[in-house]
C-alpha atoms as a PDB file:
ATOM      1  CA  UNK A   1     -40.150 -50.021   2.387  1.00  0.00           C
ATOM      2  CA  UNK A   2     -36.455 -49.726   4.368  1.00  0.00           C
ATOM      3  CA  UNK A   3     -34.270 -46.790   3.008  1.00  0.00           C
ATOM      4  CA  UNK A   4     -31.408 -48.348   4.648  1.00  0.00           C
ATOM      5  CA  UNK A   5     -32.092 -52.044   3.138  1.00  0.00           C
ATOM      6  CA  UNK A   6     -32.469 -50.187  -0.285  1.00  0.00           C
ATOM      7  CA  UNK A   7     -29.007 -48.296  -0.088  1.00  0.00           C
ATOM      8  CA  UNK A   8     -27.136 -51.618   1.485  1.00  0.00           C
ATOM      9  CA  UNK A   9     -28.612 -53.451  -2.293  1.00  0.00           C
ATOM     10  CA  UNK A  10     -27.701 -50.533  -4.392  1.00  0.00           C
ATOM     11  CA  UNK A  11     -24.520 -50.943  -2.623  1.00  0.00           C
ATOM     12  CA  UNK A  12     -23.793 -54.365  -2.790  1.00  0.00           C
ATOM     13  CA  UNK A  13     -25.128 -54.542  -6.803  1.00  0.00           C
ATOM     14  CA  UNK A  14     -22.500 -51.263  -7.259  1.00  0.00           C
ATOM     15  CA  UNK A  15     -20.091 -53.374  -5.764  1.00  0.00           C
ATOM     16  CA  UNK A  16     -20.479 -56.479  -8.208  1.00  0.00           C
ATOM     17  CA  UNK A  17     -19.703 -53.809 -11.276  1.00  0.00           C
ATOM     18  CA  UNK A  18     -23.336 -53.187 -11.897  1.00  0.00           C
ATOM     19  CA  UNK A  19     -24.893 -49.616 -12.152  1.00  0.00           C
ATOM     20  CA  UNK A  20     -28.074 -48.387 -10.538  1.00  0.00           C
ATOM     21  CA  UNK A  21     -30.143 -45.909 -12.091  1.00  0.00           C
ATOM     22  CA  UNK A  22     -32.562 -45.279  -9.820  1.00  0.00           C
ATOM     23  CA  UNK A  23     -34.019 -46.181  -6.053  1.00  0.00           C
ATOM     24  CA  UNK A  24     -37.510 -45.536  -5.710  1.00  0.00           C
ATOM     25  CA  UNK A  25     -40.060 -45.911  -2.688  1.00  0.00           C
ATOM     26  CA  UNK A  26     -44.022 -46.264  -4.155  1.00  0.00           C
ATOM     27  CA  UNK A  27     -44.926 -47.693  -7.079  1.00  0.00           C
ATOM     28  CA  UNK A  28     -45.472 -44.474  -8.764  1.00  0.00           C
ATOM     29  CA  UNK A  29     -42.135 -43.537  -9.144  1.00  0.00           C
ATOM     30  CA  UNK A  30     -40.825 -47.159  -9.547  1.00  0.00           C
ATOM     31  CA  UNK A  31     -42.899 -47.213 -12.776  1.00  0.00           C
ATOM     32  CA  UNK A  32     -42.071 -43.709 -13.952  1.00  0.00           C
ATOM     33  CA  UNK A  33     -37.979 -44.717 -12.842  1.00  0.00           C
ATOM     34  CA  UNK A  34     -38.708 -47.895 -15.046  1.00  0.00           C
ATOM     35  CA  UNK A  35     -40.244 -45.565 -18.013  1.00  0.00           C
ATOM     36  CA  UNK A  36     -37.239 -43.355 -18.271  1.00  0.00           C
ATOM     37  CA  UNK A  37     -34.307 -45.317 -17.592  1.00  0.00           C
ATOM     38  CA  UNK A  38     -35.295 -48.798 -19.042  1.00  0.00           C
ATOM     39  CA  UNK A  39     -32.966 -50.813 -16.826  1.00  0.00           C
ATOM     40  CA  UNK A  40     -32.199 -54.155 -17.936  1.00  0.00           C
ATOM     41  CA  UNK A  41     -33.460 -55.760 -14.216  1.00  0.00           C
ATOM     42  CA  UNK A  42     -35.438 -54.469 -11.535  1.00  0.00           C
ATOM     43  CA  UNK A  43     -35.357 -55.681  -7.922  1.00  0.00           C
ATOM     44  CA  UNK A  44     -38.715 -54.732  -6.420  1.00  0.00           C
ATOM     45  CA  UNK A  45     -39.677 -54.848  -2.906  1.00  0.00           C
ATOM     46  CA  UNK A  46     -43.264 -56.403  -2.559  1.00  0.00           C
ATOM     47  CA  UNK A  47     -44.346 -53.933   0.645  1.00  0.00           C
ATOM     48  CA  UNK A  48     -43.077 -50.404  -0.885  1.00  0.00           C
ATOM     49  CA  UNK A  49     -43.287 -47.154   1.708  1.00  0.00           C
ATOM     50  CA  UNK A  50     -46.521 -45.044   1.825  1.00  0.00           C
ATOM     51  CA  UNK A  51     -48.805 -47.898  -0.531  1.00  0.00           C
ATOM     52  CA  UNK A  52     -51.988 -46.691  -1.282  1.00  0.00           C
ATOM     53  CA  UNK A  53     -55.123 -48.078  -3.179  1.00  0.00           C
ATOM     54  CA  UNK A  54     -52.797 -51.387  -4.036  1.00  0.00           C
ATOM     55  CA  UNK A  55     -49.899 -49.811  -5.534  1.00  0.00           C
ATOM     56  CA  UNK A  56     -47.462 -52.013  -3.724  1.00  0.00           C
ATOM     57  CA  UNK A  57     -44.530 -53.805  -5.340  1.00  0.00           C
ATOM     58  CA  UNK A  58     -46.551 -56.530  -6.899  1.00  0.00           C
ATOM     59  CA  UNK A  59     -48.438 -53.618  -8.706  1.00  0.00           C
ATOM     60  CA  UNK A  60     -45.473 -51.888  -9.892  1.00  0.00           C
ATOM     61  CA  UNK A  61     -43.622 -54.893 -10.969  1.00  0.00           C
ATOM     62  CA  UNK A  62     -46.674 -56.276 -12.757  1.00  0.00           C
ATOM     63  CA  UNK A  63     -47.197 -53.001 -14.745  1.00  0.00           C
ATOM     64  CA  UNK A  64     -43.183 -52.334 -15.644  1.00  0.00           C
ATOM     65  CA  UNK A  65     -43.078 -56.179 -16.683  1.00  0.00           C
ATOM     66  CA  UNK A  66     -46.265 -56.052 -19.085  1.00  0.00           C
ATOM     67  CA  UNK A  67     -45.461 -52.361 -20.362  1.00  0.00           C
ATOM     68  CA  UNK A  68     -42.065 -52.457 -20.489  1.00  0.00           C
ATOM     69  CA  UNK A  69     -40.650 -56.148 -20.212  1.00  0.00           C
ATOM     70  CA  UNK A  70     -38.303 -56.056 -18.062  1.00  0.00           C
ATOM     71  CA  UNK A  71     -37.128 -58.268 -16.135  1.00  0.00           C
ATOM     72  CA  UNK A  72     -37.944 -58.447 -12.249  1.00  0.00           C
ATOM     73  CA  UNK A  73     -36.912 -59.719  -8.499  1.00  0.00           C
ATOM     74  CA  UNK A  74     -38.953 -59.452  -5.784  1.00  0.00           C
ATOM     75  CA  UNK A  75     -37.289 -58.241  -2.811  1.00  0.00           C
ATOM     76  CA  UNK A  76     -39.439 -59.412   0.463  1.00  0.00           C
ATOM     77  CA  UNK A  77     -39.647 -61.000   3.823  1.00  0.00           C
ATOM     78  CA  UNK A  78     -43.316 -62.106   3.242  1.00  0.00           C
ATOM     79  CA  UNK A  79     -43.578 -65.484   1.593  1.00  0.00           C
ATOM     80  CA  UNK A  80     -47.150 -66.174   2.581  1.00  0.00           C
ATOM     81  CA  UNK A  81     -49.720 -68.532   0.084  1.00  0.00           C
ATOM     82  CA  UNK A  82     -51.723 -64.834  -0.700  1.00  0.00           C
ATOM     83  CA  UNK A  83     -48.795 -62.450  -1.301  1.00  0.00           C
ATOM     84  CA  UNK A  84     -46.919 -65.748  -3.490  1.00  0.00           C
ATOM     85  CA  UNK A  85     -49.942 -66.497  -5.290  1.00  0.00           C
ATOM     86  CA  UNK A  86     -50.275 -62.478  -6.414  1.00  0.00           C
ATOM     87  CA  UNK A  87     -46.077 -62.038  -7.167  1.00  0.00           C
ATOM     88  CA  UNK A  88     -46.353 -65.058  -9.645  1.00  0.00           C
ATOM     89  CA  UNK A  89     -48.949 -62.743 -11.916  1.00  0.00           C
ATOM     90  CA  UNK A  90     -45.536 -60.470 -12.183  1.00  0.00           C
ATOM     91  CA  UNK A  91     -43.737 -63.131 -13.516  1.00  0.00           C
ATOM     92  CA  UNK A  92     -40.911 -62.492 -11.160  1.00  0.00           C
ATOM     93  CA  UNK A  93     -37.669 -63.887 -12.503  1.00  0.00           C
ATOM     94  CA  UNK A  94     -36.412 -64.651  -9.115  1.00  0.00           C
ATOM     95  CA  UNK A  95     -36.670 -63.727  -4.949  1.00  0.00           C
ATOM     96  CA  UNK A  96     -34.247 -62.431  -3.012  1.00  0.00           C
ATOM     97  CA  UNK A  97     -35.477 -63.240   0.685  1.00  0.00           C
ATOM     98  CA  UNK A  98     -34.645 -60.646   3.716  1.00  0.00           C
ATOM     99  CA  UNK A  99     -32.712 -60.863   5.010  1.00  0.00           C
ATOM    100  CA  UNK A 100     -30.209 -61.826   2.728  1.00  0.00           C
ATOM    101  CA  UNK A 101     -26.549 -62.149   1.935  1.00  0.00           C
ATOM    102  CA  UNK A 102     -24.377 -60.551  -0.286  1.00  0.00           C
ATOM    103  CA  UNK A 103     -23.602 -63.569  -2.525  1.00  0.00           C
ATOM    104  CA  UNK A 104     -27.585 -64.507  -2.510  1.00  0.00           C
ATOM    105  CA  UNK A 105     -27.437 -61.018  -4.520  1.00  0.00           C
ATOM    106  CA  UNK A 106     -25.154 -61.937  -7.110  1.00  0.00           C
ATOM    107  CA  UNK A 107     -26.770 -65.265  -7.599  1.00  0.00           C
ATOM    108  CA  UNK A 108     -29.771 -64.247  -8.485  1.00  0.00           C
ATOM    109  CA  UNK A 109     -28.615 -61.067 -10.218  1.00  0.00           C
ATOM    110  CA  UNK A 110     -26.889 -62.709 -12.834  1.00  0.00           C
ATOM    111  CA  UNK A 111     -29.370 -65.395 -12.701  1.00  0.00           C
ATOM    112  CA  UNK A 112     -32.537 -63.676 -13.538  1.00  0.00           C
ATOM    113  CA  UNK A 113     -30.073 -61.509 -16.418  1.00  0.00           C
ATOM    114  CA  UNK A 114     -28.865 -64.513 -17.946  1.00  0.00           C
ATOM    115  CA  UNK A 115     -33.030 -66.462 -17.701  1.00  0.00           C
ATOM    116  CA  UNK A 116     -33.901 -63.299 -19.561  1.00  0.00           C
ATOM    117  CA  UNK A 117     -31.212 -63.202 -22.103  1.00  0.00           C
ATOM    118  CA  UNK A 118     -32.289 -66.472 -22.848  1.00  0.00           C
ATOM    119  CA  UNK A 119     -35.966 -65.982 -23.300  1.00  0.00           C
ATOM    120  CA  UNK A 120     -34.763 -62.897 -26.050  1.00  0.00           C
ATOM    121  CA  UNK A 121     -32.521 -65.466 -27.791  1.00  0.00           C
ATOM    122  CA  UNK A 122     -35.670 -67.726 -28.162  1.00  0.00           C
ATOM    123  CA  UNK A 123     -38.233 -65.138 -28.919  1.00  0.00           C
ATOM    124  CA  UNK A 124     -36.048 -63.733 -31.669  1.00  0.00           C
ATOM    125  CA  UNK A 125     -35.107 -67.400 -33.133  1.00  0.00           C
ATOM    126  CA  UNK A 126     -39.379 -68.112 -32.627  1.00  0.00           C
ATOM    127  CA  UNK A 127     -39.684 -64.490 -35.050  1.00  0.00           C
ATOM    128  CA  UNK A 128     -37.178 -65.517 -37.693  1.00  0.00           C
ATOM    129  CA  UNK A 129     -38.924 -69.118 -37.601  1.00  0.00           C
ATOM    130  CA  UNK A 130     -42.421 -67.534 -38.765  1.00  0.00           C
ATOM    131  CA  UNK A 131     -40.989 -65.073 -41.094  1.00  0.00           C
ATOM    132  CA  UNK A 132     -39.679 -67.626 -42.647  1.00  0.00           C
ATOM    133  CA  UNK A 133     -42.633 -70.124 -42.230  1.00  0.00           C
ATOM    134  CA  UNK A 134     -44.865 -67.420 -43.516  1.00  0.00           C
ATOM    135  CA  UNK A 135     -42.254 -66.395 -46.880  1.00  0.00           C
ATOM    136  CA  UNK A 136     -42.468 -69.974 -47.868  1.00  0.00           C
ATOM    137  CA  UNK A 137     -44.523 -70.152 -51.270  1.00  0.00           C
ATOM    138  CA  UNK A 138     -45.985 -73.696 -50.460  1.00  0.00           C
ATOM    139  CA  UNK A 139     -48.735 -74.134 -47.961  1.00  0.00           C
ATOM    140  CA  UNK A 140     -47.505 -74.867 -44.441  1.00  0.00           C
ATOM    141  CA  UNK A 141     -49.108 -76.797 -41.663  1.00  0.00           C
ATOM    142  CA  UNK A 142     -47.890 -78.173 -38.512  1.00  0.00           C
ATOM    143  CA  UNK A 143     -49.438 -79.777 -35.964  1.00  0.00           C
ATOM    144  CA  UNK A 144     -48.373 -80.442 -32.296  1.00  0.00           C
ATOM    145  CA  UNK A 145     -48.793 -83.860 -29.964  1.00  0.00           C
ATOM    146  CA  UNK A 146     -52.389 -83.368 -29.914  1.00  0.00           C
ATOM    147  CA  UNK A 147     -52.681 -83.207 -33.776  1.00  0.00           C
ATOM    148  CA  UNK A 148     -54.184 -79.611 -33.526  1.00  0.00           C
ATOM    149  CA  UNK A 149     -52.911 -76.813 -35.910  1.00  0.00           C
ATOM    150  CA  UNK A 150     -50.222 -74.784 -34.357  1.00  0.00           C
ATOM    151  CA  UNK A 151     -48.757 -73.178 -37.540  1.00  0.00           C
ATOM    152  CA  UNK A 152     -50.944 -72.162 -40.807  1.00  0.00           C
ATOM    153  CA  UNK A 153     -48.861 -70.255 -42.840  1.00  0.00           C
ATOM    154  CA  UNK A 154     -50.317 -67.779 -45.722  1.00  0.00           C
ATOM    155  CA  UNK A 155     -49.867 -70.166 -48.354  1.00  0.00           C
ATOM    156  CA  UNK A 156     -52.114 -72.582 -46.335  1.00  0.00           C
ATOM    157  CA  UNK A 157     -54.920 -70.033 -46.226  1.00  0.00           C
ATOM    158  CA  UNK A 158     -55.034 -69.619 -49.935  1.00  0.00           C
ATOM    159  CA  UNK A 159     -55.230 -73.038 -50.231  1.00  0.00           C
ATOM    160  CA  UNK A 160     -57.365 -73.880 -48.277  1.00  0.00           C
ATOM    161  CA  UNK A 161     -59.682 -71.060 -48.009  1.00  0.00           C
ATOM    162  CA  UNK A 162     -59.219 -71.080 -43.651  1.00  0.00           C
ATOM    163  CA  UNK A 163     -57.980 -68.062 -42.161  1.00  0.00           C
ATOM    164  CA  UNK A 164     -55.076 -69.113 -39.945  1.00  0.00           C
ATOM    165  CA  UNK A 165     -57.179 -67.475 -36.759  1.00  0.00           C
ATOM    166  CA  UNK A 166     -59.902 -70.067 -37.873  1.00  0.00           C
ATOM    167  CA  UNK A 167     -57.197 -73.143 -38.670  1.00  0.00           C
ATOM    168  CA  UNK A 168     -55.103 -72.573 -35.392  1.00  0.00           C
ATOM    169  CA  UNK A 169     -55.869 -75.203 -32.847  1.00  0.00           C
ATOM    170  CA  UNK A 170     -58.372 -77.289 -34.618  1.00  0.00           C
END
């Protein structure tokens, strides 16, 4: 919602050795920005310039992290219970609080990058775990702390005659 405050972070993350594709001011055009560059974070000011109908940050961020899944800060000087309680359906990675300091950017720059790094690593080693649970000739059932089914492979199914939709957390 503050050209200036947008320029000094586009600076400052320039500065660090990071490039910035795009500065935006509605949600609109953060989205679209989002759509066509696919940046690998996005800081996103909660209270964007000129927000109509809802379209403020905690729209835009919500819709670029469930289309596109990218990562996101929220950039904002409002840290009241209503405006927290909406950000968290974002899944923000991090807040960067105005105002703010130039090493509060970096911190939570490389931060958020390296949380969401992470989170790939584990998503990919979670995929190679069921493609391999599920190319495994032998039935295969786990069950968590609970003793409810939380894997069924194929192999279970035909053996059992349970569809793993119908197995899964009985």
């Amino acid at each position: 919602d503050e050209a200036i405050l947008a320029t000094e972070l586009a600076d400052q993350i320039q500065e660090l050795g990071f490039e910035v594709v795009s500065v935006e001011n509605n949600a609109d055009s953060a989205i679209h920005a989002a759509e066509h560059f696919r940046p690998n974070l996005v800081f996103m000011d909660i209270c964007l310039k000129g927000s109509r109908g809802g379209k403020d940050g905690i729209y835009a961020a919500t819709q670029i992290r469930q289309q596109l899944r990218i990562p996101i800060v929220f950039l904002t000087a409002y840290s009241d219970p209503e405006t927290l309680s909406r950000a968290k359906l974002a899944e923000p990675y991090s807040y960067l609080h105005k105002p703010w300091q130039p090493r509060d950017v970096r911190t939570v720059l490389e931060v958020a990058l390296h949380k969401f790094q992470t989170e790939q690593e584990i998503a990919q080693r979670e995929k190679q775990f069921r493609q391999t649970i599920n190319a495994i000739g032998g039935g295969v059932v786990t069950v968590d702390q609970a003793g409810k089914i939380a894997t069924f492979n194929p192999a279970a199914e035909s053996l059992t005659g349970w569809r793993k939709e119908e197995a899964i957390g009985k």
